[in-house]
C-alpha atoms as a PDB file:
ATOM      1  CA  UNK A   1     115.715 113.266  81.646  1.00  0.00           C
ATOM      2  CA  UNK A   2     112.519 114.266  80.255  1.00  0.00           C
ATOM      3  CA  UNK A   3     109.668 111.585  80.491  1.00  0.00           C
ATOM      4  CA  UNK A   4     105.525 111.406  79.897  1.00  0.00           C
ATOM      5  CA  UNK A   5     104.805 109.672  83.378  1.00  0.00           C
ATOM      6  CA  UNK A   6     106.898 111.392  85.166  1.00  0.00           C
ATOM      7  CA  UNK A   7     105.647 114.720  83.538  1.00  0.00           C
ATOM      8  CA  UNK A   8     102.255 113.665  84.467  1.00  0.00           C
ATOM      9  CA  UNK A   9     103.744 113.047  88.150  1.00  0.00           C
ATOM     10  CA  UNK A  10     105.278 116.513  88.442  1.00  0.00           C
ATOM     11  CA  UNK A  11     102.432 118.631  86.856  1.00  0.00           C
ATOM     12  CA  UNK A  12      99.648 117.584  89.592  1.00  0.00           C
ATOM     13  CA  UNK A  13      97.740 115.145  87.052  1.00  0.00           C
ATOM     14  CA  UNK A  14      97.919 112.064  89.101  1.00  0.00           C
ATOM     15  CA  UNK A  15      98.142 109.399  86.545  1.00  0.00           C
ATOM     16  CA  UNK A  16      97.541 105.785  86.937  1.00  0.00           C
ATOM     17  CA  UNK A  17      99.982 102.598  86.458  1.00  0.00           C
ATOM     18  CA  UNK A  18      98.875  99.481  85.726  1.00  0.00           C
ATOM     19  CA  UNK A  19     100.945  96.576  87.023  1.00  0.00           C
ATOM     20  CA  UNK A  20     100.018  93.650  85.029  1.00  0.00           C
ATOM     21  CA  UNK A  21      99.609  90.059  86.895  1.00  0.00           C
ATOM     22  CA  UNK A  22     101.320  88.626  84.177  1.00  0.00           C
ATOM     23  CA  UNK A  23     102.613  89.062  80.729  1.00  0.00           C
ATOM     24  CA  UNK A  24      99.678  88.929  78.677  1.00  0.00           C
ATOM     25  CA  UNK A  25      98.711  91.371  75.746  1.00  0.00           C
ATOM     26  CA  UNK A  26      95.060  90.920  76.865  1.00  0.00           C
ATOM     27  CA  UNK A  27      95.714  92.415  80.313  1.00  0.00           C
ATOM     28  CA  UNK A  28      97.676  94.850  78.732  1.00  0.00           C
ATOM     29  CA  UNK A  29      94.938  96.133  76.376  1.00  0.00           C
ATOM     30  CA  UNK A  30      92.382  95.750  78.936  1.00  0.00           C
ATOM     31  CA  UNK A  31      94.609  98.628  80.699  1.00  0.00           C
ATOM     32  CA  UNK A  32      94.876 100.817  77.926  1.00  0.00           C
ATOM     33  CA  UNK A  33      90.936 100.429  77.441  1.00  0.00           C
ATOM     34  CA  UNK A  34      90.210 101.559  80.615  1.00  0.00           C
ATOM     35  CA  UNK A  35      92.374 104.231  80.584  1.00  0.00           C
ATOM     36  CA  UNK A  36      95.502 103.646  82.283  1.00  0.00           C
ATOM     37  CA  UNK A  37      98.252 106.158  81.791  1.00  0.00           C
ATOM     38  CA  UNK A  38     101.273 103.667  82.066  1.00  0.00           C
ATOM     39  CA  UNK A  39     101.749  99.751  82.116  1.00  0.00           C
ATOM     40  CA  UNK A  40     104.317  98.674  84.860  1.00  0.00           C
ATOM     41  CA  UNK A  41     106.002  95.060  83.995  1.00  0.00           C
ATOM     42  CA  UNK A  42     108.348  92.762  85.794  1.00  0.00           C
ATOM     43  CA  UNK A  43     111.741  91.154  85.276  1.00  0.00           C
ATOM     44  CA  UNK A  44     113.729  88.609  87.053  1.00  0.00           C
ATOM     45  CA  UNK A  45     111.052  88.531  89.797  1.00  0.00           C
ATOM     46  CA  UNK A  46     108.363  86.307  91.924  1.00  0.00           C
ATOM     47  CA  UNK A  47     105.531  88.692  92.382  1.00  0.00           C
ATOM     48  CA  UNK A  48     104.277  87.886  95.721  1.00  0.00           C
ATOM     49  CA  UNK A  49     100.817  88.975  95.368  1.00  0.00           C
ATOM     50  CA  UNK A  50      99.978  87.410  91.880  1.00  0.00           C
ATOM     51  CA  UNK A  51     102.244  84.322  92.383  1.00  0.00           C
ATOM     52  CA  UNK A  52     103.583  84.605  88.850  1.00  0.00           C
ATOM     53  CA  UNK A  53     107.344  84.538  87.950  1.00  0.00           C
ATOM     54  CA  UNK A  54     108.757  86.608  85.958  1.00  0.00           C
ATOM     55  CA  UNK A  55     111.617  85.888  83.301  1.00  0.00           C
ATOM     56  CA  UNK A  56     114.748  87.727  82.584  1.00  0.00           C
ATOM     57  CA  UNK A  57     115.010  90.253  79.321  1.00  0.00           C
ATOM     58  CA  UNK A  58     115.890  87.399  77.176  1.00  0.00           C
ATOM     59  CA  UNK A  59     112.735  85.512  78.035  1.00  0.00           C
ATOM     60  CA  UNK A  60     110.696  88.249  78.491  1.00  0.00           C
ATOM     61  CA  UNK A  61     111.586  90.375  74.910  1.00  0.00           C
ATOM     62  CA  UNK A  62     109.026  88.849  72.779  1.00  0.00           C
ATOM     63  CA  UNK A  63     106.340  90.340  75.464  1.00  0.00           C
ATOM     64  CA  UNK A  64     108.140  93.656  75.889  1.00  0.00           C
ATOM     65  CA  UNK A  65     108.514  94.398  71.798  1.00  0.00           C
ATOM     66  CA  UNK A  66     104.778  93.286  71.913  1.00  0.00           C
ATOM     67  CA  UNK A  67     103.400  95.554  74.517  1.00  0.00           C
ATOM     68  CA  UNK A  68     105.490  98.631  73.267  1.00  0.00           C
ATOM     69  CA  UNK A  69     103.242  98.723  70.247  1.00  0.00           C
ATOM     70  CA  UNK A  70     100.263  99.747  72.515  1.00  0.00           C
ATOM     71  CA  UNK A  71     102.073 103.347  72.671  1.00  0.00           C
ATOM     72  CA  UNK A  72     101.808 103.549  76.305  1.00  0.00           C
ATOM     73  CA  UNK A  73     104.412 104.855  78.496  1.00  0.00           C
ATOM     74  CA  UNK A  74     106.471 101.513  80.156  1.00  0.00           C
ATOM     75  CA  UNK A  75     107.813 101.363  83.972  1.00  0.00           C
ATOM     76  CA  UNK A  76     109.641  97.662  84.471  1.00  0.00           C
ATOM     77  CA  UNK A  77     110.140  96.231  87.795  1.00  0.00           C
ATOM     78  CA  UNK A  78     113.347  95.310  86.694  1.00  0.00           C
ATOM     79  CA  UNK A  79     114.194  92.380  89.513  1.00  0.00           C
ATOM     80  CA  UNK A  80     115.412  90.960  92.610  1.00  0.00           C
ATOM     81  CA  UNK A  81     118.553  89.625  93.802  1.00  0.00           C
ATOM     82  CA  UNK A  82     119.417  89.084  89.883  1.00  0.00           C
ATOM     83  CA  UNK A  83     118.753  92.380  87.224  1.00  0.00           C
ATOM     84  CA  UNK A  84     119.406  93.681  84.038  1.00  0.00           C
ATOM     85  CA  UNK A  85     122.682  93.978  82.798  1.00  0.00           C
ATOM     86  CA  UNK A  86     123.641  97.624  81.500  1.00  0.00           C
ATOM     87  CA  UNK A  87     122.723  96.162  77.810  1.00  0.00           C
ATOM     88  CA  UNK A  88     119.669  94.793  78.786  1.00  0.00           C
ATOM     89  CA  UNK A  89     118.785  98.266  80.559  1.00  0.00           C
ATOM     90  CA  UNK A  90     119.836  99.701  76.883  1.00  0.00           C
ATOM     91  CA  UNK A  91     117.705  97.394  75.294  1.00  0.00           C
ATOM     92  CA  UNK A  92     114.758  98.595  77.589  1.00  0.00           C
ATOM     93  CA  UNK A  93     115.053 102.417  76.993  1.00  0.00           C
ATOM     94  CA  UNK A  94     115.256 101.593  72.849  1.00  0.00           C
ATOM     95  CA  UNK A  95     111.667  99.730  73.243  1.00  0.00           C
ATOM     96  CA  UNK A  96     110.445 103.206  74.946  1.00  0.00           C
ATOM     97  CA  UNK A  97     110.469 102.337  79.159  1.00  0.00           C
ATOM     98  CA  UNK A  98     110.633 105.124  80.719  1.00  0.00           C
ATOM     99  CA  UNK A  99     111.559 104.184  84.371  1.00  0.00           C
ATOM    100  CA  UNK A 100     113.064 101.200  86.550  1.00  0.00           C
ATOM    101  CA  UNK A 101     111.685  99.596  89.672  1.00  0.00           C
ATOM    102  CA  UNK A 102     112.923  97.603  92.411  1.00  0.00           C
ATOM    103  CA  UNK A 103     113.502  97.366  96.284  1.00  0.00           C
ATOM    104  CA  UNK A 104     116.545  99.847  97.348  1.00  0.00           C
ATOM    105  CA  UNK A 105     118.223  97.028  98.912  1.00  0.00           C
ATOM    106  CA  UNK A 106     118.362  95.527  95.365  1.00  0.00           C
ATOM    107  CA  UNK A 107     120.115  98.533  93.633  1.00  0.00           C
ATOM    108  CA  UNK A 108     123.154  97.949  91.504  1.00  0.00           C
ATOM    109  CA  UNK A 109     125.628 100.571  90.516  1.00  0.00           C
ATOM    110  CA  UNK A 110     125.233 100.011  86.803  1.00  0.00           C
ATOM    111  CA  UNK A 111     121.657 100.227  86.940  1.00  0.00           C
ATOM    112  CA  UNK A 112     122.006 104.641  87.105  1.00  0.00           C
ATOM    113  CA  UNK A 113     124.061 104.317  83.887  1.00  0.00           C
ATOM    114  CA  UNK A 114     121.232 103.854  82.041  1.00  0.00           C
ATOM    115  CA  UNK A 115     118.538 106.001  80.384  1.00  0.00           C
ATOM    116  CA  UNK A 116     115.367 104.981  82.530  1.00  0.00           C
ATOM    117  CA  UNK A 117     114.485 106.844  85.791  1.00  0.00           C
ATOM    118  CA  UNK A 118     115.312 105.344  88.578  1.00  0.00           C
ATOM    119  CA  UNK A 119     112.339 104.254  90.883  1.00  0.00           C
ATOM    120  CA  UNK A 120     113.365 102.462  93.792  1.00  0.00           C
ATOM    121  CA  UNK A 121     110.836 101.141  96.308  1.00  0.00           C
ATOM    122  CA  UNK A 122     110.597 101.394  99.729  1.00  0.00           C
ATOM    123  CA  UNK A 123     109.639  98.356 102.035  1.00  0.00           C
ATOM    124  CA  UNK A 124     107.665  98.395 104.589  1.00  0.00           C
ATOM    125  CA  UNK A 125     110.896  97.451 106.968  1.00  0.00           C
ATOM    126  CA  UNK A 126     112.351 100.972 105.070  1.00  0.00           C
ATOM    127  CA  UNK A 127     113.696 103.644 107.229  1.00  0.00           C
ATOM    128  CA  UNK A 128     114.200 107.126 107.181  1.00  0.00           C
ATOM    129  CA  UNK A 129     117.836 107.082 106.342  1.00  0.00           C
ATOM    130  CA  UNK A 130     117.278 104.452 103.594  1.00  0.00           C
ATOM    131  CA  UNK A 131     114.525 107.359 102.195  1.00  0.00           C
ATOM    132  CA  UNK A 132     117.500 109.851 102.063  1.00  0.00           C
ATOM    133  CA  UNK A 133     119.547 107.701 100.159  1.00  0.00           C
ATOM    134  CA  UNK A 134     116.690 107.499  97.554  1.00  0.00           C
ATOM    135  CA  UNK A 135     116.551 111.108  97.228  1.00  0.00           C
ATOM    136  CA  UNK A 136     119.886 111.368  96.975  1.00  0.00           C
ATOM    137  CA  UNK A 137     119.415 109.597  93.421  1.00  0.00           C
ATOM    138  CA  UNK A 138     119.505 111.739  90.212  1.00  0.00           C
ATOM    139  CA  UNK A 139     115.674 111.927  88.881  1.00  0.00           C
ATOM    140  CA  UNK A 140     114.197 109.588  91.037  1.00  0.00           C
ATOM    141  CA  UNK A 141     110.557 109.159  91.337  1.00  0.00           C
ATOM    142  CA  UNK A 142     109.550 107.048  95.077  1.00  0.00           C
ATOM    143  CA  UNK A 143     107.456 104.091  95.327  1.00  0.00           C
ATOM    144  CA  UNK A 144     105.723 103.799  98.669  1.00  0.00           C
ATOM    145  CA  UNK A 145     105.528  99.512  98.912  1.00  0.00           C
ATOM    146  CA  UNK A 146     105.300 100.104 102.629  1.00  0.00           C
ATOM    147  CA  UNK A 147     102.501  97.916 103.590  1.00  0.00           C
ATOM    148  CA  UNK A 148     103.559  94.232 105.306  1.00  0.00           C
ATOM    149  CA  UNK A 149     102.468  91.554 102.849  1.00  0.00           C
ATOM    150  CA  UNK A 150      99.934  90.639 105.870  1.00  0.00           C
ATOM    151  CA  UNK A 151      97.700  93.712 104.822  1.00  0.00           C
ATOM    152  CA  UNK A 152      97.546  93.282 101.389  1.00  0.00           C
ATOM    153  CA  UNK A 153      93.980  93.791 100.423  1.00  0.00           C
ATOM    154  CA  UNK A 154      92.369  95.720 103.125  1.00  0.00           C
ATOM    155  CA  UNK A 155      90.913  98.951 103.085  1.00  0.00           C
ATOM    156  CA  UNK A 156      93.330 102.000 102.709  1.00  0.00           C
ATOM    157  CA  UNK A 157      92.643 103.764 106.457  1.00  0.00           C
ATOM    158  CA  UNK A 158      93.721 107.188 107.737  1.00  0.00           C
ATOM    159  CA  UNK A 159      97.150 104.886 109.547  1.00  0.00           C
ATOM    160  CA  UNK A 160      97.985 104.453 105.707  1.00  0.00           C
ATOM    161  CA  UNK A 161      97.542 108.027 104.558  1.00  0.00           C
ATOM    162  CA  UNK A 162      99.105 109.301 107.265  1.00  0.00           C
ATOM    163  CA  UNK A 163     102.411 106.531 106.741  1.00  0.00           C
ATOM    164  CA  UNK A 164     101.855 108.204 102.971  1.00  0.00           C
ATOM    165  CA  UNK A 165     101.849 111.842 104.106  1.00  0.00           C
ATOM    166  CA  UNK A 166     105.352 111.014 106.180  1.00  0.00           C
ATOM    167  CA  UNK A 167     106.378 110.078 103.368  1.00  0.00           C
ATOM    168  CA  UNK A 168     106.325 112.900 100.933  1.00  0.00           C
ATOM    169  CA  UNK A 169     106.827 115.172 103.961  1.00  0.00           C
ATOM    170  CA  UNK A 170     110.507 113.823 103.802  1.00  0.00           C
ATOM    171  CA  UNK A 171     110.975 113.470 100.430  1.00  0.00           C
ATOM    172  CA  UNK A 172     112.111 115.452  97.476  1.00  0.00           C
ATOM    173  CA  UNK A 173     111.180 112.889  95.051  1.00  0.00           C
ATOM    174  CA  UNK A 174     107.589 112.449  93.724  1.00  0.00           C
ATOM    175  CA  UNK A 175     105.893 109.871  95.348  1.00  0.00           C
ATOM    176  CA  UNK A 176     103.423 106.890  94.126  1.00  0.00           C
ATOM    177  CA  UNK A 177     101.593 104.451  96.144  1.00  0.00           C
ATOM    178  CA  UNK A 178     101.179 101.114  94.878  1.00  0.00           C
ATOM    179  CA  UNK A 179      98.222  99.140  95.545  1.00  0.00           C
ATOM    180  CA  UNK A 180      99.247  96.803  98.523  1.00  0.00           C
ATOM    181  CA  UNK A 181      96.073  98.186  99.945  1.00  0.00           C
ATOM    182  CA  UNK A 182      92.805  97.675  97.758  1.00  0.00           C
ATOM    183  CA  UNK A 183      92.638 100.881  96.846  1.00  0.00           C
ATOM    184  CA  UNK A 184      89.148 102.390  95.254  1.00  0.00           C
ATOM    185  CA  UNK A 185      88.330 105.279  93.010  1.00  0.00           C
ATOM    186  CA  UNK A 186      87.676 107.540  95.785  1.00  0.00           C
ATOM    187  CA  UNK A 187      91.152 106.870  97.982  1.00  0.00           C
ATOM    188  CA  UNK A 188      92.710 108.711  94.503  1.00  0.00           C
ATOM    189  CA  UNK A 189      91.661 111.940  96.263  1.00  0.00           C
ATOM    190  CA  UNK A 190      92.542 111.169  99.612  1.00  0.00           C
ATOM    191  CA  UNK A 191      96.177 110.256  98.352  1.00  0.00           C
ATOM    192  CA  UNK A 192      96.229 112.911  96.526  1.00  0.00           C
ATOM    193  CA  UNK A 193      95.357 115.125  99.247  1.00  0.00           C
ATOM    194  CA  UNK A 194      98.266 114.191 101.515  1.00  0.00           C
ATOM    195  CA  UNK A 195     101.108 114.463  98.648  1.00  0.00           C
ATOM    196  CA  UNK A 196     101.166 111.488  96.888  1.00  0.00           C
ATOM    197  CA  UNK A 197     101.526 112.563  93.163  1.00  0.00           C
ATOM    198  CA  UNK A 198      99.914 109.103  91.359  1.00  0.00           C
ATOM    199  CA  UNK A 199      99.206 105.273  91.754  1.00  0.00           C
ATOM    200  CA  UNK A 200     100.203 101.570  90.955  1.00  0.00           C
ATOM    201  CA  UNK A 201      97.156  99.550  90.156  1.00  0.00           C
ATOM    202  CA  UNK A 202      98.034  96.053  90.751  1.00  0.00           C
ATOM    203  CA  UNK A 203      95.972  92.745  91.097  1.00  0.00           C
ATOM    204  CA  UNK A 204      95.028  93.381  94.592  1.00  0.00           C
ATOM    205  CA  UNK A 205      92.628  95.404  92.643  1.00  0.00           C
ATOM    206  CA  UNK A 206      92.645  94.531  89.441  1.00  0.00           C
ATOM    207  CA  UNK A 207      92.295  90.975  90.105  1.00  0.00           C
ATOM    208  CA  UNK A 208      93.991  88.193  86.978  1.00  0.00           C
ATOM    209  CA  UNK A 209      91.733  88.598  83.834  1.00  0.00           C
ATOM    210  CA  UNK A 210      90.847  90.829  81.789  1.00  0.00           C
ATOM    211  CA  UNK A 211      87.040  91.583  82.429  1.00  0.00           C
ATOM    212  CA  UNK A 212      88.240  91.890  86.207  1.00  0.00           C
ATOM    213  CA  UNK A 213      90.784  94.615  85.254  1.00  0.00           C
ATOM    214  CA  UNK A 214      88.654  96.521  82.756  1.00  0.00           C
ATOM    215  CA  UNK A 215      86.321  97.078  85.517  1.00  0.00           C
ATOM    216  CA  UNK A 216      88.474  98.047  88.493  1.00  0.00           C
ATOM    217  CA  UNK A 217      90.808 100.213  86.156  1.00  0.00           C
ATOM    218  CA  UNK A 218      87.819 102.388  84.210  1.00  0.00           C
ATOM    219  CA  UNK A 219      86.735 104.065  87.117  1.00  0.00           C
ATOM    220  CA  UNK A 220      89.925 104.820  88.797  1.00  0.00           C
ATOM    221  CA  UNK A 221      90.829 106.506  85.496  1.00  0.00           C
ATOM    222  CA  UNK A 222      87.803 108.174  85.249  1.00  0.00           C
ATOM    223  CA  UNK A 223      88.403 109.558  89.232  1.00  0.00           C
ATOM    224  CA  UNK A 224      92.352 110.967  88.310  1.00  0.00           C
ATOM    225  CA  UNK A 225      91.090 112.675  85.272  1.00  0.00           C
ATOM    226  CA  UNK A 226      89.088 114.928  87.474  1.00  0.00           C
ATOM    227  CA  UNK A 227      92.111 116.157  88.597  1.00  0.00           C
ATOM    228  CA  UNK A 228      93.876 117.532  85.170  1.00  0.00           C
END
C-alpha cells in the first residue's frame, strides 16, 4: 500500500493535515493556499469541536468529487457508530483518499477490505492494550486524539509531549497528533522532537472561515517545510 501522506509520514518530512470545519470548497482551497499537505474530511459524524454534522457518502459525494479536483492527498474520518459500507469505502479510494479515520472502538471488519490505510484513533480513555491492537493492523498510521474534550484549546505543555512521546515509544505505527491542543508553528518541532511523524490542523486552530484558516495554516506549513 503505497501512499503520498503516508510517504511523507515515513520519510521524516512531517507534513500537515487539514481537517476542515465543514464541507466547504472555500476552506478547502484556503488549505491548499497555505500549504497544507493533505485535507482530512468527515463522514457519518458530529464533530464535537466544530459542532457541524457530517452526512453519509451519499450526501456527502457531491463535496468529495468536488474537493478531489484540488489534487491534494484525502484522509476521511469515515464515522461513528454508523460507517461506510465496503462500496462506499470503494467509492472513496476511486476519488483518490488515501486513508480512513475513526475511534478504534468504532472499527468494523469490512472496513480493512478496502484500499485506504487504516488510521484508527486513540481516545483519551485509550489504553495500552487497545494501542497494541492498532499496531497489530496491516499499514496503519496512529492518531493520537488523546486529549479530554475539557482541554481542547489550551497550550500544548511538556504533560502533552511527554503523553505523545509514550506514545510512539510503544508503537510501531507512525504517529500524528491532531490538534485537540491549539497547537502553534513552533510545537511542530517539539512534536517532532519526541517521535511524532506529522499533524492534524483542525478548527481549534484554524478557527471556521477561510481568512481564519489561511492564516493559522501558512505558517505552520512554512515551520514543517524546514524539516524536508
Amino acid at each position: 500500500m503505497a501512499d503520498r501522506f503516508y510517504a511523507q509520514l515515513s520519510s521524516g518530512e512531517f507534513p500537515i493535515a487539514v481537517s476542515l470545519a465543514r464541507h466547504d470548497m472555500a476552506l478547502a482551497q484556503a488549505a491548499r493556499d497555505a500549504g497544507a499537505d493533505a485535507l482530512k474530511l468527515h463522514l457519518n459524524a458530529y464533530h464535537r469541536a466544530s459542532g457541524t454534522t457530517f452526512g453519509s457518502f451519499a450526501q456527502e459525494e457531491p463535496f468529495l468529487r468536488e474537493v478531489a479536483s484540488l489534487g491534494l492527498p484525502l484522509l476521511v474520518m469515515a464515522g461513528q457508530e454508523t460507517v461506510p459500507t465496503l462500496e462506499e469505502m470503494d467509492g472513496l479510494a476511486q476519488l483518490g483518499f488515501e486513508g480512513f479515520n475513526l475511534y478504534f472502538a468504532h472499527f468494523q471488519p469490512h472496513l480493512l477490505e478496502s484500499k485506504l490505510r487504516p488510521m484508527p484513533a486513540m481516545a483519551d480513555t485509550s489504553t495500552k492494550a487497545d494501542l497494541d491492537r492498532m499496531n497489530a493492523l496491516p499499514c496503519a498510521i496512529i492518531e493520537a486524539s488523546i486529549m479530554p474534550f475539557a482541554a481542547y484549546g489550551q497550550p500544548l505543555d511538556d504533560a502533552d509531549l511527554a503523553a505523545y512521546r509514550a506514545i510512539v515509544q510503544q508503537s510501531t505505527a507512525p504517529v500524528i497528533a491532531p490538534s485537540q491542543k491549539r497547537f502553534v508553528p513552533d510545537d511542530l518541532t517539539r512534536l517532532r522532537d519526541v517521535g511524532v511523524a506529522g499533524a492534524i490542523v483542525g478548527v481549534v486552530v484554524t478557527g471556521d472561515t477561510p481568512e481564519t484558516l489561511y492564516e493559522a495554516v501558512t505558517p505552520m506549513a512554512n515551520a514543517a517545510r524546514r524539516f524536508r
